[in-house]
C-alpha atoms as a PDB file:
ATOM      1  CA  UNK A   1      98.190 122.047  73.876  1.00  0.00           C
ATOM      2  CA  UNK A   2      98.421 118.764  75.620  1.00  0.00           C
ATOM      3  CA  UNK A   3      95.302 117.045  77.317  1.00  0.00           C
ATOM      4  CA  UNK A   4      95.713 117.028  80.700  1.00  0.00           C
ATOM      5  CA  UNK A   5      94.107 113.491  82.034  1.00  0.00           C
ATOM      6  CA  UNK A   6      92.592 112.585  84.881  1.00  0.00           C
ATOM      7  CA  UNK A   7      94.289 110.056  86.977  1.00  0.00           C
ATOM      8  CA  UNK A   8      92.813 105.745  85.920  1.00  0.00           C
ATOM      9  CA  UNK A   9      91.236 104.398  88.936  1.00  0.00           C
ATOM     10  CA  UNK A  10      92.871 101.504  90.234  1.00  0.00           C
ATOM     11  CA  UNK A  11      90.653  99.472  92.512  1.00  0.00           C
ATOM     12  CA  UNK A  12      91.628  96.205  94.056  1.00  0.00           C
ATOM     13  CA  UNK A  13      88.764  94.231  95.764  1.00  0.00           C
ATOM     14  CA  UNK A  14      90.283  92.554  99.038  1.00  0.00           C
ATOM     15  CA  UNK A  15      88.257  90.370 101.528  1.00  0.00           C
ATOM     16  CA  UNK A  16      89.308  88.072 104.061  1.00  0.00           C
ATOM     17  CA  UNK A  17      91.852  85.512 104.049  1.00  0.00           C
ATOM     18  CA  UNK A  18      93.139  87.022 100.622  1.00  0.00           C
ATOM     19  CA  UNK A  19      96.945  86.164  99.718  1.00  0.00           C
ATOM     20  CA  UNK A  20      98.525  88.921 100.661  1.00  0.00           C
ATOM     21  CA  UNK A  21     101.102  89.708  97.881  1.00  0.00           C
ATOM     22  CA  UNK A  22      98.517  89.228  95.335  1.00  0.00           C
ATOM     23  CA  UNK A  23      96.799  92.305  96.035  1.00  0.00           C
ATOM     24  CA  UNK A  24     100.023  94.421  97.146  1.00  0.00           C
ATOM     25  CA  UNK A  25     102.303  93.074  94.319  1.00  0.00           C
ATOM     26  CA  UNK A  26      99.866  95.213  92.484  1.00  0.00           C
ATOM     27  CA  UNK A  27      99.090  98.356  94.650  1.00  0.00           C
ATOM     28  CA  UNK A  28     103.171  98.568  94.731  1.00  0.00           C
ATOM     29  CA  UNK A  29     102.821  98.021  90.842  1.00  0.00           C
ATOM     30  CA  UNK A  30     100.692 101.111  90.209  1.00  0.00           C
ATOM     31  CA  UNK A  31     101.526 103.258  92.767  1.00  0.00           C
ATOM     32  CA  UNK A  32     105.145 103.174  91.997  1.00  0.00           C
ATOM     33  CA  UNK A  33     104.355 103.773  88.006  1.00  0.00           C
ATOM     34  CA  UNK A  34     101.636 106.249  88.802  1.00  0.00           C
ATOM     35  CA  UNK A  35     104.046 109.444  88.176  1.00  0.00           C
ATOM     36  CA  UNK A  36     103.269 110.420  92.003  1.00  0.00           C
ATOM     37  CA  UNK A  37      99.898 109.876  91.406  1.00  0.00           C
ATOM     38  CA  UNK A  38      99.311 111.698  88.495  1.00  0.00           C
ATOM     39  CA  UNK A  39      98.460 108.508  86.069  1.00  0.00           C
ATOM     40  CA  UNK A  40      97.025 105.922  88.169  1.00  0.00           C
ATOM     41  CA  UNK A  41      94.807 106.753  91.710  1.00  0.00           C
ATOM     42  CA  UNK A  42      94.951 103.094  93.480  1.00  0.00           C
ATOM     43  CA  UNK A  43      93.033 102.195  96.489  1.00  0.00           C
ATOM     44  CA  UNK A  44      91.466  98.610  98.187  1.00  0.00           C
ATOM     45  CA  UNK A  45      87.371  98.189  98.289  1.00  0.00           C
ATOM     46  CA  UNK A  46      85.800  95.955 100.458  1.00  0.00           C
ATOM     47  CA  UNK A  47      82.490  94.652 100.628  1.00  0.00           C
ATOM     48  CA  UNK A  48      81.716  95.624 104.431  1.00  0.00           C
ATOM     49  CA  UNK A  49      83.606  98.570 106.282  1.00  0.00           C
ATOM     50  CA  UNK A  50      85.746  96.987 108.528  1.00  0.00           C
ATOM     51  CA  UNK A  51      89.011  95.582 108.392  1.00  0.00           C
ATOM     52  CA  UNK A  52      89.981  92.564 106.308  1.00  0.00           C
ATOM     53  CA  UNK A  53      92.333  89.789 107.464  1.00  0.00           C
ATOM     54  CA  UNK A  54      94.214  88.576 104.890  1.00  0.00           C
ATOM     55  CA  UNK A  55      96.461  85.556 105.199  1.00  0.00           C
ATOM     56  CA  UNK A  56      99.074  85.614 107.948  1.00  0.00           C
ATOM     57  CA  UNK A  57      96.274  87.424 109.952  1.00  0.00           C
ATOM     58  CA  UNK A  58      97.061  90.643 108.435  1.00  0.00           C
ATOM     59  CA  UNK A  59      94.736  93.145 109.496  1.00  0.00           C
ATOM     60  CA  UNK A  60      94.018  96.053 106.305  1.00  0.00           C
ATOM     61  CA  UNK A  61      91.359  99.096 106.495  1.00  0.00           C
ATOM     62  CA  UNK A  62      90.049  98.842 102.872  1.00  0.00           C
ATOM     63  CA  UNK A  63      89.679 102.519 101.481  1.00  0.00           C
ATOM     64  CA  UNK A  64      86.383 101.945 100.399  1.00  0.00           C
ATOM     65  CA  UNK A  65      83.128  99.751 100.299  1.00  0.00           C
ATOM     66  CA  UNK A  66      81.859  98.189  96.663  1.00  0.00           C
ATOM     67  CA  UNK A  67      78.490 100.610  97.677  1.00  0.00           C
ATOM     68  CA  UNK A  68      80.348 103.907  97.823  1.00  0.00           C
ATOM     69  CA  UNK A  69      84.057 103.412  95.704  1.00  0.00           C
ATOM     70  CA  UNK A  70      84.886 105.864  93.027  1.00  0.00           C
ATOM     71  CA  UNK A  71      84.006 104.155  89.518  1.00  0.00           C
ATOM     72  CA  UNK A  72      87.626 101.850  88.638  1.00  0.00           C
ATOM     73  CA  UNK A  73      88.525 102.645  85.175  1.00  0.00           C
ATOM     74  CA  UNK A  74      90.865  99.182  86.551  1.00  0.00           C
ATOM     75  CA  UNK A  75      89.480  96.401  88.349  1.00  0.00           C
ATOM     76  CA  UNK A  76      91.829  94.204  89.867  1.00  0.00           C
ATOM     77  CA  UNK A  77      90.615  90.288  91.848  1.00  0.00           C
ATOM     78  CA  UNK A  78      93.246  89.100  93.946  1.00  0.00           C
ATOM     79  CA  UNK A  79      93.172  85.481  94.922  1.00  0.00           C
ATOM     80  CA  UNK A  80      94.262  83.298  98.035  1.00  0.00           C
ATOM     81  CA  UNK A  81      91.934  81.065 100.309  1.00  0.00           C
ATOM     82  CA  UNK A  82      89.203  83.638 100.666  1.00  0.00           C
ATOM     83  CA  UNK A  83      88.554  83.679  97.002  1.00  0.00           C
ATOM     84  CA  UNK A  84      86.748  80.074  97.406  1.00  0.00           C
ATOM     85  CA  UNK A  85      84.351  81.605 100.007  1.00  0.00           C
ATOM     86  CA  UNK A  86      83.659  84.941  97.930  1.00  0.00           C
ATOM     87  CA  UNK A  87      83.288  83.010  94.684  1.00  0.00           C
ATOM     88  CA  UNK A  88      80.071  82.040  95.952  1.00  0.00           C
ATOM     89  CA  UNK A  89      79.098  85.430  97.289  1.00  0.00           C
ATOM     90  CA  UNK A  90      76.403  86.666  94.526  1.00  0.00           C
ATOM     91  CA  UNK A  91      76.599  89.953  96.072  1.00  0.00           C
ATOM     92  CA  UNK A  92      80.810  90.017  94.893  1.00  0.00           C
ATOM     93  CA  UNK A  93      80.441  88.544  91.520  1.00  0.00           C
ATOM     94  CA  UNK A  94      77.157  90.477  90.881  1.00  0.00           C
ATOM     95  CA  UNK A  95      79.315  93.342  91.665  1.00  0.00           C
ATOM     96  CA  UNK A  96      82.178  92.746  89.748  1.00  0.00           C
ATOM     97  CA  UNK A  97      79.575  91.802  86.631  1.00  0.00           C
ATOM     98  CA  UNK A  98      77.996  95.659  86.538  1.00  0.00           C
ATOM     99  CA  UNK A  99      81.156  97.219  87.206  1.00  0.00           C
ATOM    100  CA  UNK A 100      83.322  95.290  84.255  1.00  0.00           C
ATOM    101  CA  UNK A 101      80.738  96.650  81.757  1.00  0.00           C
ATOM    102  CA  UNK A 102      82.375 100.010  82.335  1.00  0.00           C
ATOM    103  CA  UNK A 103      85.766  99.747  83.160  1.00  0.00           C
ATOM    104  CA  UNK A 104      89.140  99.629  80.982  1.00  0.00           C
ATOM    105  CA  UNK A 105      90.825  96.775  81.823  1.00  0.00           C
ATOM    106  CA  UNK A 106      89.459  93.805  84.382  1.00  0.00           C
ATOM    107  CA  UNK A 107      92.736  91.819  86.030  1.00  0.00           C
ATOM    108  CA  UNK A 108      93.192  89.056  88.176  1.00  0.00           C
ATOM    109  CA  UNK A 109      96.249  87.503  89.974  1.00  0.00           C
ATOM    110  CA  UNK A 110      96.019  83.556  91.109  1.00  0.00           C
ATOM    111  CA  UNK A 111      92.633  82.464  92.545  1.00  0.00           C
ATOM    112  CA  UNK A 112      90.850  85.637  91.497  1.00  0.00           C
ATOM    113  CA  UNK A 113      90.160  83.623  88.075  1.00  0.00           C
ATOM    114  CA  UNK A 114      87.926  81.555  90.132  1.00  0.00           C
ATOM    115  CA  UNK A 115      85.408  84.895  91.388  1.00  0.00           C
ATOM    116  CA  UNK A 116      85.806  85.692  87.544  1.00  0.00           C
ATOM    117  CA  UNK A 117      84.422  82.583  86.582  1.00  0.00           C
ATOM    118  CA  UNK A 118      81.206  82.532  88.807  1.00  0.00           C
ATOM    119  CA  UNK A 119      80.801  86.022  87.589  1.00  0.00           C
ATOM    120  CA  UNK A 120      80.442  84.708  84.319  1.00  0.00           C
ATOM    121  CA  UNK A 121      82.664  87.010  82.746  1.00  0.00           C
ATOM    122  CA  UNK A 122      85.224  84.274  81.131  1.00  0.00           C
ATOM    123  CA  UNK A 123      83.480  82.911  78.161  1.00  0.00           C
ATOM    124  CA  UNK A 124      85.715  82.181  75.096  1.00  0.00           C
ATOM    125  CA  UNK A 125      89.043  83.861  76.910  1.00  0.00           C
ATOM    126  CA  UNK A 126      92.324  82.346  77.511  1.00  0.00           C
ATOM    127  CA  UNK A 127      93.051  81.657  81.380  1.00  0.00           C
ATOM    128  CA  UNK A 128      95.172  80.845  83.784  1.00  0.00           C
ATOM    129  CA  UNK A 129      95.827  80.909  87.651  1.00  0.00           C
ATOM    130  CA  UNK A 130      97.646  79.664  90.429  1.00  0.00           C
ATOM    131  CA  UNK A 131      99.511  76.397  88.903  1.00  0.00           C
ATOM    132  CA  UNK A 132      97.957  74.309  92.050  1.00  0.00           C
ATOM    133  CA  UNK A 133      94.650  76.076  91.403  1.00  0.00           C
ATOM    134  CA  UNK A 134      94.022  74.819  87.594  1.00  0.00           C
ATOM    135  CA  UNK A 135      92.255  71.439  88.172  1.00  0.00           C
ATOM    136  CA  UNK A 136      90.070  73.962  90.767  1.00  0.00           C
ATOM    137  CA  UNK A 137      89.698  76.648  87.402  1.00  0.00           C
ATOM    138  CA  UNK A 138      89.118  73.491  85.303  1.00  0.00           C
ATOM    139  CA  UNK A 139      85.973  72.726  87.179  1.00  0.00           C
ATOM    140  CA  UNK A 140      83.943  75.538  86.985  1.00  0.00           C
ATOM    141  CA  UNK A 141      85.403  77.505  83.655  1.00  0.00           C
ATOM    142  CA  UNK A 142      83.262  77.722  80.947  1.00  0.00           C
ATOM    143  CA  UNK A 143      83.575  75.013  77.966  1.00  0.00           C
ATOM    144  CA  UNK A 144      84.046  77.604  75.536  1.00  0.00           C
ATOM    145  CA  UNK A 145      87.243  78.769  77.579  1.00  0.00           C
ATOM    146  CA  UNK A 146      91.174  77.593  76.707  1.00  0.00           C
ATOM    147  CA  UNK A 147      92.776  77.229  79.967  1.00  0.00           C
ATOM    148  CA  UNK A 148      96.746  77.811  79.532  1.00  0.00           C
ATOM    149  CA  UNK A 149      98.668  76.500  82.315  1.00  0.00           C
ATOM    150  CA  UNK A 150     102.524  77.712  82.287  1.00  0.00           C
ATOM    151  CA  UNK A 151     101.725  81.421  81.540  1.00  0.00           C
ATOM    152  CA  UNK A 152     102.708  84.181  83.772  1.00  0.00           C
ATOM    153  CA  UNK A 153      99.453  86.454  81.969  1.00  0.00           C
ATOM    154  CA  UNK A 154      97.182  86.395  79.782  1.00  0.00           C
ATOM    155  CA  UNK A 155      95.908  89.669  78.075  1.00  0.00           C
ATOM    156  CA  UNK A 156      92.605  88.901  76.366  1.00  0.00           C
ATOM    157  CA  UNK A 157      92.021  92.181  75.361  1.00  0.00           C
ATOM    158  CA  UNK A 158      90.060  94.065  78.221  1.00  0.00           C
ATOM    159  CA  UNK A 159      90.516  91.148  80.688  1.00  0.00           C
ATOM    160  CA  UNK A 160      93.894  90.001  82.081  1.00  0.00           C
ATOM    161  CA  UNK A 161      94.772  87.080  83.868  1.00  0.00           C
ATOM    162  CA  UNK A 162      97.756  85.709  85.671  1.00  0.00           C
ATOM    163  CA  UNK A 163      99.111  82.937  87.431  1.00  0.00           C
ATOM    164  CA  UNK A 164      99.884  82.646  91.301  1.00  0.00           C
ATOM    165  CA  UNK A 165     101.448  85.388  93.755  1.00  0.00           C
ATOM    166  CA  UNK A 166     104.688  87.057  92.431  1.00  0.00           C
ATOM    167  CA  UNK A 167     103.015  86.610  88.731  1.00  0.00           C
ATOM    168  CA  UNK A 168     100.386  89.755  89.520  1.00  0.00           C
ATOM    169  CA  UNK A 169     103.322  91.727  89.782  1.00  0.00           C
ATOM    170  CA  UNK A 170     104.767  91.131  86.121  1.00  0.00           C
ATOM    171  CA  UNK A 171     101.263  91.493  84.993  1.00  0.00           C
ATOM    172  CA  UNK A 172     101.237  94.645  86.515  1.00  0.00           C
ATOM    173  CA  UNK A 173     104.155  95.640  85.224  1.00  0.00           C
ATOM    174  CA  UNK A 174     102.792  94.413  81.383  1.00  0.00           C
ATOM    175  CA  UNK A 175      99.812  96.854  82.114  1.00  0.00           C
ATOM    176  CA  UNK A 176     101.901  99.583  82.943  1.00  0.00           C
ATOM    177  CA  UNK A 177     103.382  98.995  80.167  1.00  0.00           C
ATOM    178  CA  UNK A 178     100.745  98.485  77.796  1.00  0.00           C
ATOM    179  CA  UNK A 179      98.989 101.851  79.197  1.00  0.00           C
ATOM    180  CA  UNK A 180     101.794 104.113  79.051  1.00  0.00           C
ATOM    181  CA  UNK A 181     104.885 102.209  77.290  1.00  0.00           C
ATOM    182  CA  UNK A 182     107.450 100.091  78.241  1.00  0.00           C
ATOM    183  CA  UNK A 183     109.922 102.838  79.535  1.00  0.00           C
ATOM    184  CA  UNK A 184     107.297 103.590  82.327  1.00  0.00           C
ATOM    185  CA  UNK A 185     106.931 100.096  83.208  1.00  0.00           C
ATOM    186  CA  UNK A 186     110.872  99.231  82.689  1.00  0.00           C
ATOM    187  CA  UNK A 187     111.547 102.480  85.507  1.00  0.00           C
ATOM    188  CA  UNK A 188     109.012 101.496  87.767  1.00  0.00           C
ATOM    189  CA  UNK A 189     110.088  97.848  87.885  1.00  0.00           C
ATOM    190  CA  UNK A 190     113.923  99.597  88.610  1.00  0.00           C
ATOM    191  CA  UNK A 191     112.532 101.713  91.346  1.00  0.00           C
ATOM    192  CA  UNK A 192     110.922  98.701  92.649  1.00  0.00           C
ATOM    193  CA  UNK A 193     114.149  97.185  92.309  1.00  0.00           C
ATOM    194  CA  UNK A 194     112.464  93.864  91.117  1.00  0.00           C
ATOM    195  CA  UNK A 195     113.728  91.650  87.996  1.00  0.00           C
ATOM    196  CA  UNK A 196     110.926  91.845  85.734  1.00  0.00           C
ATOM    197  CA  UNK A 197     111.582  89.943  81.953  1.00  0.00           C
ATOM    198  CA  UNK A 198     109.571  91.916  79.648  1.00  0.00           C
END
């Protein structure tokens, strides 16, 4: 008889002045490959309860609060202006420190490299970000890191990185893919109706 599994947690931190596509590429990602939910459960987590503004002055309830969101079996750190302000906020990266010990897979899409690094969580991986972020990424990564700067992603095992904006949707799309096979992530990026090169 087939094991019936529970749905992977998808959370995707948001705060304000976050690039906008970098955390919906994403959500749009795994909601659209979730089999109507069944495989992935994907919601936004916040540090306060209240809305955030992203860029553009977007105004997004998150789902959640970092104090009371369901456990993330994925972890995903968008980027965009904000992320310089929230890389410095101990309460975020202490956050996103406990909950990596436990989760699957730890992403980020453009600037979110930067909240990795002042988490500490980026010793001896491969990175990359946004292309006009790496000199930024440069500055505070650790020495024992190899920063590669024309990749879309980088998979390091249980963390994943990837460059600027459109580039957290392919990564998305690899993790799909890597998760549940490349058919999956092939028919969601067709549903999507988005060009994705494998």
């Amino acid at each position: 008889m087939e094991e019936v599994r529970q749905p992977r947690n998808v959370a995707i931190l948001i705060f304000d002045n976050v690039e906008v596509l970098d955390f919906t590429g994403p959500f749009e990602v795994f909601i659209t490959g979730s089999n109507r939910g069944k495989d992935f459960k994907v919601y936004t987590v916040a540090e306060h309860d209240r809305p955030i503004i992203a860029l553009g002055n977007l105004s997004i309830n998150p789902t959640y609060t970092i104090y009371n969101c369901p456990n993330p079996d994925i972890l995903i750190i968008p980027g965009g202006w904000g992320s310089r302000k929230e890389m410095q906020n101990e309460i975020i990266t202490k956050w996103i420190r406990e909950v990596s010990n436990d989760v699957e897979l730890l992403l980020s899409v453009c600037t979110g490299a930067l909240i990795l690094a002042k988490a500490n969580l980026l010793d001896g991986l491969k990175l990359t970000t946004n292309r006009l972020a790496i000199n930024e990424l440069k500055e505070i990564a650790p020495e024992t890191a190899e920063i590669i700067e024309n990749a879309r992603y980088i998979d390091n095992g249980k963390i994943i990185l990837s460059a600027g904006v459109s580039a957290g949707i392919d990564m998305s799309l690899y993790v799909v893919s890597k998760l549940l096979g490349e058919e999956r992530a092939k028919n969601t990026a067709t549903l999507m109706e988005y060009d994705w090169k494998v």
